[in-house]
PDB file of N, CA and C in Angstrom:
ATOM      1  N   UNK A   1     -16.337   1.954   7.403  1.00  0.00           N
ATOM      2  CA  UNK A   1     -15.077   1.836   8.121  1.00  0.00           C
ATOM      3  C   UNK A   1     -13.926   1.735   7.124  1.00  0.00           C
ATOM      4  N   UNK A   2     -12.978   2.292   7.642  1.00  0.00           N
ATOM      5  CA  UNK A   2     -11.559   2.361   6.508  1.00  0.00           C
ATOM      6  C   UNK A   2     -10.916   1.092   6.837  1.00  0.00           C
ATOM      7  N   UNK A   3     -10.277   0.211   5.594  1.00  0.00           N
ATOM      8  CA  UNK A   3      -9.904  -0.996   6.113  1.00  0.00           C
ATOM      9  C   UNK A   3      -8.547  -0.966   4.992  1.00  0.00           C
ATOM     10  N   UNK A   4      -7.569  -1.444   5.632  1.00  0.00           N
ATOM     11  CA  UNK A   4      -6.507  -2.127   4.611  1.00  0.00           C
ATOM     12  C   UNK A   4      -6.439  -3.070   4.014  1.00  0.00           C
ATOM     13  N   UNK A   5      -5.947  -3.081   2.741  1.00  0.00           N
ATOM     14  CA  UNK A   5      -5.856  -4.010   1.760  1.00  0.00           C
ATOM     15  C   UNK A   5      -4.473  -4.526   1.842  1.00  0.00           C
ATOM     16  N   UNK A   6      -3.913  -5.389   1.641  1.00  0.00           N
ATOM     17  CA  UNK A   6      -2.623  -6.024   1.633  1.00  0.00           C
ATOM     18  C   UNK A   6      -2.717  -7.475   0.813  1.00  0.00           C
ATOM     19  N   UNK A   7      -1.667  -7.200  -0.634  1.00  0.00           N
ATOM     20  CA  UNK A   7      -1.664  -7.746  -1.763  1.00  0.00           C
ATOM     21  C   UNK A   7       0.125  -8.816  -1.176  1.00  0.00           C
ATOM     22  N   UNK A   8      -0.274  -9.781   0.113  1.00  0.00           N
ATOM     23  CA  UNK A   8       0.729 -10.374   0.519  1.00  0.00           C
ATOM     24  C   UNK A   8       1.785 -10.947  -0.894  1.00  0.00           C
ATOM     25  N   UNK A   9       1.662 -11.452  -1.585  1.00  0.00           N
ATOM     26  CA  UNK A   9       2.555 -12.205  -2.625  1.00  0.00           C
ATOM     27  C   UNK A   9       3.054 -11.100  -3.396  1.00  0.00           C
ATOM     28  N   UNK A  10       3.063  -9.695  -3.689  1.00  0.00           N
ATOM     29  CA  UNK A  10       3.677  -8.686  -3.956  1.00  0.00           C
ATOM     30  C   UNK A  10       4.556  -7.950  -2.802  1.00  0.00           C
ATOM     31  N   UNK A  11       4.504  -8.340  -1.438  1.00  0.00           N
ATOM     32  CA  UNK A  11       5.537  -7.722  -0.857  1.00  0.00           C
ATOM     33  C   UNK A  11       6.790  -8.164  -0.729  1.00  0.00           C
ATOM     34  N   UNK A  12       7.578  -7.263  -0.734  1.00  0.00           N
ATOM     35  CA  UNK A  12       9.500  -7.449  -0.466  1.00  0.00           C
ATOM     36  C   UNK A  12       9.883  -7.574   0.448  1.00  0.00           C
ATOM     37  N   UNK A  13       9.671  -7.189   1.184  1.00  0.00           N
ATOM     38  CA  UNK A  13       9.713  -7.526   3.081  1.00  0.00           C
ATOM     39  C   UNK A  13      10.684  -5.943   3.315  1.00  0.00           C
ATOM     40  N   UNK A  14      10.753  -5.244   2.636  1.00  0.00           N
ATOM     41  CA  UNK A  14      11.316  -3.528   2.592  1.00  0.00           C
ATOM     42  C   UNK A  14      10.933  -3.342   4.157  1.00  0.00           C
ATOM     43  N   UNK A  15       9.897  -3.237   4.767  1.00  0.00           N
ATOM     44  CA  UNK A  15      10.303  -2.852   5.967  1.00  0.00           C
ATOM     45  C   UNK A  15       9.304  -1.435   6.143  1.00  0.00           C
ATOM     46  N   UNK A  16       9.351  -1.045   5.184  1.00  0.00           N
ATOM     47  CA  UNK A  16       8.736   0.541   5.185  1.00  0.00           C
ATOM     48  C   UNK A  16       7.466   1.134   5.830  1.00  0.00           C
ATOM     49  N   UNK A  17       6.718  -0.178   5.714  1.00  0.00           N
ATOM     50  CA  UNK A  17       5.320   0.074   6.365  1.00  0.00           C
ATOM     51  C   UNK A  17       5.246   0.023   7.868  1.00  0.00           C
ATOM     52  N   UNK A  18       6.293  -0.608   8.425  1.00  0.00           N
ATOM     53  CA  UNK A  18       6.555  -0.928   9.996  1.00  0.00           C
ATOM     54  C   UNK A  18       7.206   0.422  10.107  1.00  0.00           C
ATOM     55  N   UNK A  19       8.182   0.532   9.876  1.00  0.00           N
ATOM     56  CA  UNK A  19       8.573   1.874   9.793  1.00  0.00           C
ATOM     57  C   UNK A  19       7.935   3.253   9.936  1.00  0.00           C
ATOM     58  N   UNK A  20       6.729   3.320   9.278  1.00  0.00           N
ATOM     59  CA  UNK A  20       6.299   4.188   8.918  1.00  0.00           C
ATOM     60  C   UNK A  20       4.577   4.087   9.480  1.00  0.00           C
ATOM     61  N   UNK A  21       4.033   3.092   9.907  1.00  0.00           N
ATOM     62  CA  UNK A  21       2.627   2.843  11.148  1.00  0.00           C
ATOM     63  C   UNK A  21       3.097   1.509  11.566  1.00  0.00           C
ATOM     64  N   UNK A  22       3.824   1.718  12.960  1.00  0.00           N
ATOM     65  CA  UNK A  22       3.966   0.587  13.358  1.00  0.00           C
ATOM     66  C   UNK A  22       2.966  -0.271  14.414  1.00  0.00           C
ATOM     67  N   UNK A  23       2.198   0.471  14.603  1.00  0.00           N
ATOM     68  CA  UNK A  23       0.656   0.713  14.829  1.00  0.00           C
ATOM     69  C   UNK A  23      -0.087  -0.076  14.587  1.00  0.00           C
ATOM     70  N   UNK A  24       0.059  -0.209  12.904  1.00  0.00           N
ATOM     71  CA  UNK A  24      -0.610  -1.092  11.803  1.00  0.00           C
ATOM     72  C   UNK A  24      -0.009  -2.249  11.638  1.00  0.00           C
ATOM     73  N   UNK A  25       1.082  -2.286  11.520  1.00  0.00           N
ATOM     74  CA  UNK A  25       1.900  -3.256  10.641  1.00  0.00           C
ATOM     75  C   UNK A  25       3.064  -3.862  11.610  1.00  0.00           C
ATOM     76  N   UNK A  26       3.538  -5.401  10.968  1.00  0.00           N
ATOM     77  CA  UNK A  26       4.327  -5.475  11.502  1.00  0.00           C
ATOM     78  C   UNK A  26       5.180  -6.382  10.273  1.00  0.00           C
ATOM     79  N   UNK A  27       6.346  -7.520  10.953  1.00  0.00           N
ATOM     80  CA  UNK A  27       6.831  -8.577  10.150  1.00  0.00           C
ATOM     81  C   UNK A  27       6.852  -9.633  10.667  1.00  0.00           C
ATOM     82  N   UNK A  28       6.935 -10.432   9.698  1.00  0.00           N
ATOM     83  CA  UNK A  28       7.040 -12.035  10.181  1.00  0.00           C
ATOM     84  C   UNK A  28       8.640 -12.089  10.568  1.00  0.00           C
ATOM     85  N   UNK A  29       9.043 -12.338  11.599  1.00  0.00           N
ATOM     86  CA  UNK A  29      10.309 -13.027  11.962  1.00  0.00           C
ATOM     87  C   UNK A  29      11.133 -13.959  11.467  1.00  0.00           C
ATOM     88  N   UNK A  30      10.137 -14.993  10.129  1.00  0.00           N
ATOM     89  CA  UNK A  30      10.885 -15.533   9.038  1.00  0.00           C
ATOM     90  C   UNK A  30      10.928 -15.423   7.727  1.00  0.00           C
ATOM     91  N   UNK A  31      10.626 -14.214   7.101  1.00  0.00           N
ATOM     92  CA  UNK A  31      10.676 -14.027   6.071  1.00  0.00           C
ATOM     93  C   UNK A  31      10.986 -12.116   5.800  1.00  0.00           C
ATOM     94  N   UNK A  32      10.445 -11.593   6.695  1.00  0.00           N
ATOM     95  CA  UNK A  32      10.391 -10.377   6.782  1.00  0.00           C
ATOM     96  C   UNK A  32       9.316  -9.512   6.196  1.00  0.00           C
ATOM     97  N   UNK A  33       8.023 -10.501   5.766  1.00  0.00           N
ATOM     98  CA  UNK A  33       7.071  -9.806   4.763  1.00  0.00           C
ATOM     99  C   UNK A  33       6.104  -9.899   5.909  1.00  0.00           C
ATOM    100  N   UNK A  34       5.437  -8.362   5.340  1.00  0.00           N
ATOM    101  CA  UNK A  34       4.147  -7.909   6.437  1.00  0.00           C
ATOM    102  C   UNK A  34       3.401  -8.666   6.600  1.00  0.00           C
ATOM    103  N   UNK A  35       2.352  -8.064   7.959  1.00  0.00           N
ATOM    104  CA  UNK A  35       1.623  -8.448   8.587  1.00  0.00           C
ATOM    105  C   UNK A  35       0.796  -7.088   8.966  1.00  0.00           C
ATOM    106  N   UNK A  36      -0.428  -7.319   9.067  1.00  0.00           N
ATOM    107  CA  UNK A  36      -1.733  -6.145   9.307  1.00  0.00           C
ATOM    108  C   UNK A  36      -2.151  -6.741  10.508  1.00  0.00           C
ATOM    109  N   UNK A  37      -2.185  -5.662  11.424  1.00  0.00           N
ATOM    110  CA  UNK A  37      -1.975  -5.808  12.655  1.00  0.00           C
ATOM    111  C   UNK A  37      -3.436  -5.353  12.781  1.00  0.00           C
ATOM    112  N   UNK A  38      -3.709  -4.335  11.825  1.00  0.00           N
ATOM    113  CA  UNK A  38      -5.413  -3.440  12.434  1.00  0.00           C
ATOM    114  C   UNK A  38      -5.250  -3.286  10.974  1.00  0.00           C
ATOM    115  N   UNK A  39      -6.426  -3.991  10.455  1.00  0.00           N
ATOM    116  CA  UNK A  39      -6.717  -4.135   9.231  1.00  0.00           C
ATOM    117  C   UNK A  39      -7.984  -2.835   9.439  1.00  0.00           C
ATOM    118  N   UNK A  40      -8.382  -2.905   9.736  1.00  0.00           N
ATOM    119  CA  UNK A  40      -9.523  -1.783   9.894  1.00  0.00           C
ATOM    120  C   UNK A  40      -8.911  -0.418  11.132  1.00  0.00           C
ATOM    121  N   UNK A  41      -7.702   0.389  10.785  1.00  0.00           N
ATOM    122  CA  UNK A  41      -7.071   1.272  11.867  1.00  0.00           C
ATOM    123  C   UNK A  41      -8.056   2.129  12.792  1.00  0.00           C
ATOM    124  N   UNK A  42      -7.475   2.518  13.299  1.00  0.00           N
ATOM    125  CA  UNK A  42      -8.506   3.314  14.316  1.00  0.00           C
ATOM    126  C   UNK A  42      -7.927   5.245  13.995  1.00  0.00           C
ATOM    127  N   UNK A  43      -8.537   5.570  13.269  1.00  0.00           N
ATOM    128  CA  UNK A  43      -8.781   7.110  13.319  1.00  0.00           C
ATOM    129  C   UNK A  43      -7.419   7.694  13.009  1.00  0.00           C
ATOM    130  N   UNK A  44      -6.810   7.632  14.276  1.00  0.00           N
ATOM    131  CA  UNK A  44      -5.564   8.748  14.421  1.00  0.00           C
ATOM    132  C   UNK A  44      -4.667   7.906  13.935  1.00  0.00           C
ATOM    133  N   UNK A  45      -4.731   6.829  13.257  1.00  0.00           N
ATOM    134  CA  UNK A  45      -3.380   5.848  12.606  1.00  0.00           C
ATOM    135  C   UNK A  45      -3.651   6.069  11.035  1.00  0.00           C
ATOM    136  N   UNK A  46      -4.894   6.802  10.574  1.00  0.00           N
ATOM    137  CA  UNK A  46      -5.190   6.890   9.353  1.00  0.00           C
ATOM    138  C   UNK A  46      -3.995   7.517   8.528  1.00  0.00           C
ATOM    139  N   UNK A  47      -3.561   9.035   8.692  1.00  0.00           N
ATOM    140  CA  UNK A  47      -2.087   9.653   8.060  1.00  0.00           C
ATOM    141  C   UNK A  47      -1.350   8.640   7.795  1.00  0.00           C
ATOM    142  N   UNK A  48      -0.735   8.080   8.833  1.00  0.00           N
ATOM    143  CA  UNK A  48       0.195   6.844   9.079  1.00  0.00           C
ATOM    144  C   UNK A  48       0.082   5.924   8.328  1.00  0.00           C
ATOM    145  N   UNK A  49      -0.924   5.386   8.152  1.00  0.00           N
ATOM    146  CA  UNK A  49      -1.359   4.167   7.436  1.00  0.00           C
ATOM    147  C   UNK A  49      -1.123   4.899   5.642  1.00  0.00           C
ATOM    148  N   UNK A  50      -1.733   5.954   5.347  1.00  0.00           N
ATOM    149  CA  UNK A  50      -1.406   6.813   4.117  1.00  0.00           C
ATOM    150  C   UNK A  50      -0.351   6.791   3.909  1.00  0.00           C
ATOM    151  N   UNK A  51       0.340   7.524   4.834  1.00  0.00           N
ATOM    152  CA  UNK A  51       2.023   7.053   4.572  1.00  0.00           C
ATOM    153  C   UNK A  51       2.999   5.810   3.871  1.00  0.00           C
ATOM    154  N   UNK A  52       2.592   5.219   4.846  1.00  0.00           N
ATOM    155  CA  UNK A  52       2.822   3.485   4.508  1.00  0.00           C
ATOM    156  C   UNK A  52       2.955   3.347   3.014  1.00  0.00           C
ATOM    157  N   UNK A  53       1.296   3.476   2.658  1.00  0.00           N
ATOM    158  CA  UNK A  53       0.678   2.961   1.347  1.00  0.00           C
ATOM    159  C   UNK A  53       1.983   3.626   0.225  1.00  0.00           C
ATOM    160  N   UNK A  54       1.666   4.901   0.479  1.00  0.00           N
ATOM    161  CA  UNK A  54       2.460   5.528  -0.445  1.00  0.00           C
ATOM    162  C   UNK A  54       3.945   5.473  -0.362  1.00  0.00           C
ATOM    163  N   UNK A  55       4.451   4.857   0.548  1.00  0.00           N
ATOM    164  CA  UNK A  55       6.095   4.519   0.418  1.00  0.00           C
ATOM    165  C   UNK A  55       6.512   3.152   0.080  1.00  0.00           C
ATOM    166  N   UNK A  56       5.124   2.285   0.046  1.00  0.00           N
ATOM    167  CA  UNK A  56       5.544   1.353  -0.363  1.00  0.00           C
ATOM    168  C   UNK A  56       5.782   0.393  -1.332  1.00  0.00           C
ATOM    169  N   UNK A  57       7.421  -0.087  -1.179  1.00  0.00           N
ATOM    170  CA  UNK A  57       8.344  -0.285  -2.685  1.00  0.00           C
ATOM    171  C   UNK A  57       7.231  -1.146  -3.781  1.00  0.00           C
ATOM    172  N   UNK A  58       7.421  -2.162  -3.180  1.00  0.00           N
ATOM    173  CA  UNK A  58       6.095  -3.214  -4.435  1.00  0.00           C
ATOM    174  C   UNK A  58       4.609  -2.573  -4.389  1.00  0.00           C
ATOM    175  N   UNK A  59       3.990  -1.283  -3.724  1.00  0.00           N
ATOM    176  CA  UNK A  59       2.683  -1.381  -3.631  1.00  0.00           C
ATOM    177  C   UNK A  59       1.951  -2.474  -3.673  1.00  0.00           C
ATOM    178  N   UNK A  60       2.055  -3.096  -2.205  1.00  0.00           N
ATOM    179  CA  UNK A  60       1.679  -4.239  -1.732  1.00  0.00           C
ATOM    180  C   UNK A  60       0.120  -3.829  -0.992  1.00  0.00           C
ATOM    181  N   UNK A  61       0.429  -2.334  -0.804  1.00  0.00           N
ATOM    182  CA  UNK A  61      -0.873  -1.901   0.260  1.00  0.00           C
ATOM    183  C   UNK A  61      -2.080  -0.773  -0.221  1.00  0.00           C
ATOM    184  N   UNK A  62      -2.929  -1.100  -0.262  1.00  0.00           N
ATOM    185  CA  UNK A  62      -4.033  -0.068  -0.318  1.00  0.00           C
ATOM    186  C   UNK A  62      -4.719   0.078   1.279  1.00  0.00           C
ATOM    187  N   UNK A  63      -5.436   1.549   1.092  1.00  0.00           N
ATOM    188  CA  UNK A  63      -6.180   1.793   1.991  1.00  0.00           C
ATOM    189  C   UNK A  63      -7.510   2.268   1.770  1.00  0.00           C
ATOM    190  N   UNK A  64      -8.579   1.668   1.784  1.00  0.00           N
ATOM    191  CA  UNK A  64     -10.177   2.000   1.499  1.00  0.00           C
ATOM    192  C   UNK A  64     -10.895   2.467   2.161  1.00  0.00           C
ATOM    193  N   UNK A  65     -11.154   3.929   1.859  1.00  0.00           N
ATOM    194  CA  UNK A  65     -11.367   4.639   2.970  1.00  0.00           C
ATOM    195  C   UNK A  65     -13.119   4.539   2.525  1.00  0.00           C
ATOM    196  N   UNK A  66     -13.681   5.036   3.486  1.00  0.00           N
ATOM    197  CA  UNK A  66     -14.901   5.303   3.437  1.00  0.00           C
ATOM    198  C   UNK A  66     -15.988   6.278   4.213  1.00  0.00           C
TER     199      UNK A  66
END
């Protein structure tokens, strides 16, 4: 199963990953730093979730595919 990685104490709270699978991701309401909503995505959120990874500013996120 493909699962996300999220390296919390490296994120900026940028926003980009909500932005970009909101699906996946979201924010905390007091700080603005992510949250993995579907740590393990379901199929058709996979692109999306790729996306994410790769736009994001601190590379806070991996995705382990398998």
């Amino acid at each position: 199963m493909n699962r996300v990685e999220f390296d919390e104490p490296r994120c900026i709270a940028a926003g980009q990953c909500v932005m970009t699978a909101p699906e996946v991701f979201d924010q905390r309401d007091e700080d603005g730093v992510a949250i993995v909503l579907q740590p393990e995505p379901a199929p058709e959120h996979l692109d999306a979730v790729r996306n994410a990874v790769a736009v994001c500013p601190a590379a806070a996120l991996q995705l382990v595919e398998r």
